[in-house]
Protein backbone atom coordinates (compact mmCIF):
# COMPACT_ATOMS: atom_id res chain seq x y z
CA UNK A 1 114.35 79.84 18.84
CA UNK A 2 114.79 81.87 22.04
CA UNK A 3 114.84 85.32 21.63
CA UNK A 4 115.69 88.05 24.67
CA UNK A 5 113.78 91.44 24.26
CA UNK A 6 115.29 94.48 26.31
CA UNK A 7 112.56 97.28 26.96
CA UNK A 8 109.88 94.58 25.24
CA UNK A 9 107.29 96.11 27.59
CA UNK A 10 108.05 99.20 25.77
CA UNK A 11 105.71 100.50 22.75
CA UNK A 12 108.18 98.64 20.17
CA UNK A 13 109.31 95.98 22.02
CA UNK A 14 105.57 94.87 23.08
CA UNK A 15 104.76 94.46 19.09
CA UNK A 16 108.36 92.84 18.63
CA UNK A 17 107.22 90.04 21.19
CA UNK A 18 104.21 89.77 20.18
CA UNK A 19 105.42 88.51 16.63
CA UNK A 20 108.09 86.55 18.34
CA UNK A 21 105.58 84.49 20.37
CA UNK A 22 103.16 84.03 17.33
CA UNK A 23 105.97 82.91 15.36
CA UNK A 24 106.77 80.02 18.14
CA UNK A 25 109.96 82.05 19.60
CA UNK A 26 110.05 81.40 23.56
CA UNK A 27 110.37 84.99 24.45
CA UNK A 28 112.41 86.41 27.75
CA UNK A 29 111.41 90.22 28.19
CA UNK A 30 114.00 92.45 30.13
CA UNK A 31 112.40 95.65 31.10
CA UNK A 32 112.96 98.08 34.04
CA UNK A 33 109.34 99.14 33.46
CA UNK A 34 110.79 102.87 33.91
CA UNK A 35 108.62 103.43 30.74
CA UNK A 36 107.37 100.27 29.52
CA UNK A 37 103.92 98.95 31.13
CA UNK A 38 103.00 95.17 31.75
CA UNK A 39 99.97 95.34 30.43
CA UNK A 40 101.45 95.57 26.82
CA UNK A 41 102.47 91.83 27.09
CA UNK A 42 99.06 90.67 28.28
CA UNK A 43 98.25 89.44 24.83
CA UNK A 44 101.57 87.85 24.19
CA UNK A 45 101.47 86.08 27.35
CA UNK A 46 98.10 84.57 26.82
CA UNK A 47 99.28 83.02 23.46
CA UNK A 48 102.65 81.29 24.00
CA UNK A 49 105.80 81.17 26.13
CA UNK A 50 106.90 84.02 27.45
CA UNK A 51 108.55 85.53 30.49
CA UNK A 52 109.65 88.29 31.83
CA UNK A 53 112.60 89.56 34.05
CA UNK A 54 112.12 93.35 36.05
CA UNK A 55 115.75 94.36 35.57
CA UNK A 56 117.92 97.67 34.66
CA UNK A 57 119.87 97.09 31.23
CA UNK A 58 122.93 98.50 33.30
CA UNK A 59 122.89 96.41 35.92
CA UNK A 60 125.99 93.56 36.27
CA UNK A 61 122.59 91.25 36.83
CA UNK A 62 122.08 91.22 32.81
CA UNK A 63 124.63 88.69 32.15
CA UNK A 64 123.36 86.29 34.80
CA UNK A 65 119.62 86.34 33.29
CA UNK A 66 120.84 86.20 29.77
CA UNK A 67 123.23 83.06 30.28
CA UNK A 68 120.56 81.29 32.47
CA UNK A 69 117.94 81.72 29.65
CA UNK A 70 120.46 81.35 26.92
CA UNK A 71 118.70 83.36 23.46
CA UNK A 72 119.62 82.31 20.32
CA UNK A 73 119.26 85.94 19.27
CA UNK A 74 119.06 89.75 21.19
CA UNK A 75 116.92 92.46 20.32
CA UNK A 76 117.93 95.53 22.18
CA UNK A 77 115.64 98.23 22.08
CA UNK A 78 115.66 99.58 25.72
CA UNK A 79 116.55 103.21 25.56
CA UNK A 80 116.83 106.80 26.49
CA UNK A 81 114.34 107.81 23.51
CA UNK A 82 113.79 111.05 23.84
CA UNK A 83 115.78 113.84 22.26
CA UNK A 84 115.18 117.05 24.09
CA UNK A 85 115.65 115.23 27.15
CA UNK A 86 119.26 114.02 25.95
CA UNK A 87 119.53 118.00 25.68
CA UNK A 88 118.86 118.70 29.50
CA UNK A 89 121.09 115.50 30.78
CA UNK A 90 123.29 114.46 28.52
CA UNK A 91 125.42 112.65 30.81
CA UNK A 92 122.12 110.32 32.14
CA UNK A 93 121.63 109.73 28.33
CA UNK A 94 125.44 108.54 27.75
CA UNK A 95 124.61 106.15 30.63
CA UNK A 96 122.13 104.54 29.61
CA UNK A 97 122.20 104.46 25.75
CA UNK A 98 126.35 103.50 26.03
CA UNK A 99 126.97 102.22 28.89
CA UNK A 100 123.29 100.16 28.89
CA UNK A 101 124.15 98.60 25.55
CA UNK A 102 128.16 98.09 26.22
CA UNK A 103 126.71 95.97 29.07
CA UNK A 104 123.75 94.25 26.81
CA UNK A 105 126.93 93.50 24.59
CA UNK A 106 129.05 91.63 27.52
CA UNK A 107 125.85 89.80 28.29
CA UNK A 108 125.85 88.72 24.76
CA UNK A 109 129.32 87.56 24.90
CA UNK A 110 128.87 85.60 27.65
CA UNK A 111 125.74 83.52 26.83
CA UNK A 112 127.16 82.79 23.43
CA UNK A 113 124.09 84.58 21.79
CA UNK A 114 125.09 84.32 17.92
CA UNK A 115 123.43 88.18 17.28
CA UNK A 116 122.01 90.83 18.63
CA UNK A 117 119.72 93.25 16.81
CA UNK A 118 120.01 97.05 17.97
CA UNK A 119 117.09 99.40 17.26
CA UNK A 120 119.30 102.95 17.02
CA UNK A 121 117.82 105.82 15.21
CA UNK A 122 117.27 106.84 11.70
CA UNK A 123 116.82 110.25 11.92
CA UNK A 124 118.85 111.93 14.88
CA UNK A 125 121.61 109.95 13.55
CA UNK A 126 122.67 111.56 11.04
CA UNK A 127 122.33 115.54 11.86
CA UNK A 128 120.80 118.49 9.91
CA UNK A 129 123.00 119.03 6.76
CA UNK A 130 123.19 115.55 5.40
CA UNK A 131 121.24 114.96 1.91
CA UNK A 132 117.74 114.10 1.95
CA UNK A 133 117.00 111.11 1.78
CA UNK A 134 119.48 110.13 3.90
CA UNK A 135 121.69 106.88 2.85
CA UNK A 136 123.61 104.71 5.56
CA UNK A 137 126.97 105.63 3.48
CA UNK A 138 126.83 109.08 4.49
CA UNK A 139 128.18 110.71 7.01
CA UNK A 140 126.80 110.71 10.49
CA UNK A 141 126.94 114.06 12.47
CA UNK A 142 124.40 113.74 14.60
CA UNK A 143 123.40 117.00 16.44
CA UNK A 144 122.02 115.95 20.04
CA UNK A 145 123.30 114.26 22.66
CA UNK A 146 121.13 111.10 21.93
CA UNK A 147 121.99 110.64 18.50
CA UNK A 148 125.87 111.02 19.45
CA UNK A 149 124.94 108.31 21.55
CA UNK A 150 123.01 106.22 18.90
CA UNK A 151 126.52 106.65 16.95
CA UNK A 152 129.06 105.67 19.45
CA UNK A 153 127.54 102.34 20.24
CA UNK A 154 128.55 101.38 16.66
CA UNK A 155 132.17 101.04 17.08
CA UNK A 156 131.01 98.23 20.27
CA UNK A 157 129.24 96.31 17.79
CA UNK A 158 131.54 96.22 15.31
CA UNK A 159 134.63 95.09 17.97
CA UNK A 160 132.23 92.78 20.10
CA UNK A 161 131.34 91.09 16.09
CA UNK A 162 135.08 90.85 15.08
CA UNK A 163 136.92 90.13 18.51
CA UNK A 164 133.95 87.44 20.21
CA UNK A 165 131.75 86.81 17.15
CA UNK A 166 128.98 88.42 18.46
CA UNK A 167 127.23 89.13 14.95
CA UNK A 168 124.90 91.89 14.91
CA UNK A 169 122.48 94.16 12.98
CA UNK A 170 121.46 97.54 13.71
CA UNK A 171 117.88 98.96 12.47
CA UNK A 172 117.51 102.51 12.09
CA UNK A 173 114.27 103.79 12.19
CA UNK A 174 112.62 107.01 11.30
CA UNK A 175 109.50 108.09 13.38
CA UNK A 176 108.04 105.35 14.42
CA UNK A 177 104.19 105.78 15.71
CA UNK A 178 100.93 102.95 16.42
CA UNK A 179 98.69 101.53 19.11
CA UNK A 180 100.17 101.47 21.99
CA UNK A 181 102.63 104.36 21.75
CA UNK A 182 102.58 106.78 25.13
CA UNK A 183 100.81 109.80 24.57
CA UNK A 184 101.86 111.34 27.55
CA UNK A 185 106.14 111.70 26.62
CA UNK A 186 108.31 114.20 24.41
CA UNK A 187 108.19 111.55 21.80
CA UNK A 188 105.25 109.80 19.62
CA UNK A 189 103.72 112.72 18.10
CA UNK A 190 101.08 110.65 16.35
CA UNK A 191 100.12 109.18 19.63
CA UNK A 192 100.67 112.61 21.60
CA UNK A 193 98.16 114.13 18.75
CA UNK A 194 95.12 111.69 18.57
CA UNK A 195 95.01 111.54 22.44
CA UNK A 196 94.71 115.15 22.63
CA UNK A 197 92.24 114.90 19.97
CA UNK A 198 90.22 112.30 20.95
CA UNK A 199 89.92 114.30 24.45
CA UNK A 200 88.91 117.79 22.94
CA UNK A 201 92.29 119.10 23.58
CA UNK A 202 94.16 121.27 20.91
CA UNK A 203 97.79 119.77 20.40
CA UNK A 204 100.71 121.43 20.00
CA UNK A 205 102.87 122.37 17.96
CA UNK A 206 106.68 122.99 18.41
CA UNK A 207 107.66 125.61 15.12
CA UNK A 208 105.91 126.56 12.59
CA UNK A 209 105.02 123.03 11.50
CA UNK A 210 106.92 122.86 7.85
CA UNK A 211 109.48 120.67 9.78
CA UNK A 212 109.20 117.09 7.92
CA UNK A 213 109.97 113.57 9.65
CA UNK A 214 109.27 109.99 8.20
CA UNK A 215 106.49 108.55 9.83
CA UNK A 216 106.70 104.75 9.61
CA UNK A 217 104.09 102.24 11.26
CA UNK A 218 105.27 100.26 13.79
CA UNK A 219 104.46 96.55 12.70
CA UNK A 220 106.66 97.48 9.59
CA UNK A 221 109.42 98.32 11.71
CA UNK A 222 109.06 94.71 13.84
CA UNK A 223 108.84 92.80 10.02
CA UNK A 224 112.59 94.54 9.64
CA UNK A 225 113.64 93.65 13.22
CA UNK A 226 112.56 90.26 12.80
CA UNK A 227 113.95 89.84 9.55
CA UNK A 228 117.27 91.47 10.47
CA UNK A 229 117.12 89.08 13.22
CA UNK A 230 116.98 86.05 10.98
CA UNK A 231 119.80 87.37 8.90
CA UNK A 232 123.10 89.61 10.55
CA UNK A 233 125.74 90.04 8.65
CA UNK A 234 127.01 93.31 10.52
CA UNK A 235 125.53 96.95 9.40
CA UNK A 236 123.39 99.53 9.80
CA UNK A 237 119.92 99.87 8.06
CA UNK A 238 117.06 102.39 7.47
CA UNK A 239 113.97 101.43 8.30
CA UNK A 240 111.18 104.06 6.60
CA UNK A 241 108.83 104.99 3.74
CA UNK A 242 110.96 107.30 2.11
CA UNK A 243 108.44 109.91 2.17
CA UNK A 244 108.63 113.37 3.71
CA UNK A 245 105.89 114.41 5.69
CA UNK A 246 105.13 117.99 7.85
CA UNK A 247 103.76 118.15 10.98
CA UNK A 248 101.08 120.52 9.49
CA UNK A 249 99.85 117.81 7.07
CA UNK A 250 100.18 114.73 9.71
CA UNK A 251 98.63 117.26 11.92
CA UNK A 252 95.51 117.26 9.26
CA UNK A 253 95.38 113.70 8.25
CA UNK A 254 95.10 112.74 12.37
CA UNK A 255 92.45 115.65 12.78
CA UNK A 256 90.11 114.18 10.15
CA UNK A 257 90.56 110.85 11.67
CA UNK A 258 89.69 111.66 14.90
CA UNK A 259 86.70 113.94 13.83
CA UNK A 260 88.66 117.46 15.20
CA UNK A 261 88.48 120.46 13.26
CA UNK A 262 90.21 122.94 15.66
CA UNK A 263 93.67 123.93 14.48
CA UNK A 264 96.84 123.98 16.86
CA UNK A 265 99.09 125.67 19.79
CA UNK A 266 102.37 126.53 18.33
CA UNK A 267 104.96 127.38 20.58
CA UNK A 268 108.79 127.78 19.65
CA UNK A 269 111.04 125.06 18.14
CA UNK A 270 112.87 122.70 20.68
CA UNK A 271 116.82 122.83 21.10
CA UNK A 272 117.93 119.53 19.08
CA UNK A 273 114.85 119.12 16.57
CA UNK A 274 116.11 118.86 13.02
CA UNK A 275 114.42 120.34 10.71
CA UNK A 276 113.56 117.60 8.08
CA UNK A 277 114.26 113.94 8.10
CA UNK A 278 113.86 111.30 5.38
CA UNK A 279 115.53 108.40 4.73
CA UNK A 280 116.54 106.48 1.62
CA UNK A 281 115.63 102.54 2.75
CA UNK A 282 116.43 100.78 -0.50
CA UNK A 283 119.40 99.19 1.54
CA UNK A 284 117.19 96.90 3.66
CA UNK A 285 115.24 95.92 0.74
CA UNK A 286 118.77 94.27 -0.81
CA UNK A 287 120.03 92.98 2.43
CA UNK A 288 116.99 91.47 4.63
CA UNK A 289 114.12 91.79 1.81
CA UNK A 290 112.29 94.64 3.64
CA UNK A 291 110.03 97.26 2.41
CA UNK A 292 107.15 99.56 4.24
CA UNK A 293 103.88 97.89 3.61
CA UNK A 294 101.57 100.69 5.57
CA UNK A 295 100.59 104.02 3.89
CA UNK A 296 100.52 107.10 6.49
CA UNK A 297 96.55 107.38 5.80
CA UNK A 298 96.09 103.59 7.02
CA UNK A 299 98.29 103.81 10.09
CA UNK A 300 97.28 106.89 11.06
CA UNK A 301 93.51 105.64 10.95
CA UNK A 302 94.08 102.51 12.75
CA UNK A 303 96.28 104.10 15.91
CA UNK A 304 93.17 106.88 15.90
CA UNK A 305 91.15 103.52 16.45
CA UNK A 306 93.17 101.87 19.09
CA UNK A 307 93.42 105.34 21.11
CA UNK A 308 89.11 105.77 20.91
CA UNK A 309 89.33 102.31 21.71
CA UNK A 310 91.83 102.51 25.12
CA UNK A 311 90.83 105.84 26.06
């Protein structure tokens, strides 16, 4: 198969081609490399056939590279990721997260790609006062710029699948940390944690730390993209554990594995963070045969590794 990975130099995207390539896809990466580094793809280039295109999601140029390589399947996961900063510019946010994938979608259209896979969110989706865990039949009221964004882009995949038969499948993940994750952004707490750590730094925290997320590794998340990939059908899908954690506890469980035992900086909540996220992923077990494989206490140990490791 060919397979076309947008942002695949990204934290994500790099495992995503990895497990492409070892799975004998010939892999084309799109990546503007405004976050995503080369050096994630080193391994993936060593090991089978894979290329890669420097090149703006929003740019008219997308449809040229994506009919000239001509993938069998898309995986979009280039993104404005981070949710505070979707707070401070929301119109920069609408432009790339909309507008970017509207034009992924035409690019699709035109090469006659038979699906693309879109990696949207699974917790900013669906806003602060929807039942824990959340299900994919609930309502989605998302309450930051970037998860209004994460919603819009729905309706496009739905007309592009029923007006060009551009089939699709969109993953929703919680909070997804490993190796490789940037420890320097707003996002990746796991990563931003164990870095600080690891350096003698105390992290910090934003609230009082009682706020939960749904920390999911992220070589279970590329097992559901790939298997989404393999299967359509339309949709939108959680991809999780189903189990709530704090920031207090993850905040412990990193600290043992990294050997720290001084406690943390808080400072006040940020403008867009909910409160607690967990999601209910008994959906993508029915539909593509996924389920998380990787307890918190094993991923957390092996990113600790990889960041002592590539210090």
């Amino acid at each position: 198969m060919k397979s076309l990975v947008t942002g695949g130099a990204g934290f994500i995207g790099s495992h995503l081609v990895d497990r492409l390539v070892d799975e004998g896809h010939e892999v084309l990466v799109v990546d503007d490399l405004s976050k995503g580094h080369l050096s994630r793809l080193a391994d993936a280039r060593s090991r089978g056939p894979m290329k890669f295109h420097q090149l703006d999601i929003r740019s008219k140029d997308l449809t040229d590279v994506t009919t000239k390589f001509g993938p069998d399947v898309m995986f979009h996961l280039a993104a404005q990721a981070s949710v505070s900063a979707s707070v401070a510019d929301p119109a920069y946010d609408a432009d790339v997260n909309v507008l970017g994938t509207l034009q992924v979608l035409q690019a699709a259209r035109a090469a006659s790609c038979g699906r693309v896979v879109f990696t949207s969110t699974g917790g900013a989706v669906y806003g602060t006062n929807v039942k824990l865990p959340a299900k994919e039949t609930y309502t989605k009221s998302p309450d930051s710029p970037y998860g209004i964004s994460k919603k819009i882009v729905e309706d496009y995949f739905r007309l592009y699948r029923s007006l060009y038969d551009v089939d699709y499948m969109i993953i929703g993940p919680s909070n997804v940390y490993g190796p490789r994750q940037d420890p320097h952004g707003e996002a990746g707490v796991v990563a931003i944690f164990s870095r600080a750590m690891l350096d003698g730094q105390r992290p910090t925290i934003f609230g009082d730390g009682n706020q939960t997320r749904d920390y999911v590794y992220v070589e279970d998340v590329v097992d559901a993209l790939v298997r989404a990939g393999n299967t359509g059908g339309g949709g939108f899908l959680n991809v999780g554990t189903g189990v709530e954690t704090s920031v207090t506890d993850l905040y412990s469980q990193i600290a043992s594995a990294a050997g720290f035992d001084r406690p943390p900086i808080h400072e006040a909540a940020r403008p867009g963070d909910v409160m607690r996220s967990v999601l209910d992923v008994a959906a993508a077990a029915q539909l593509i045969g996924w389920a998380p494989f990787t307890p918190l206490s094993d991923g957390v140990t092996r990113t600790v590794a990889w960041f002592r490791a590539n210090g």
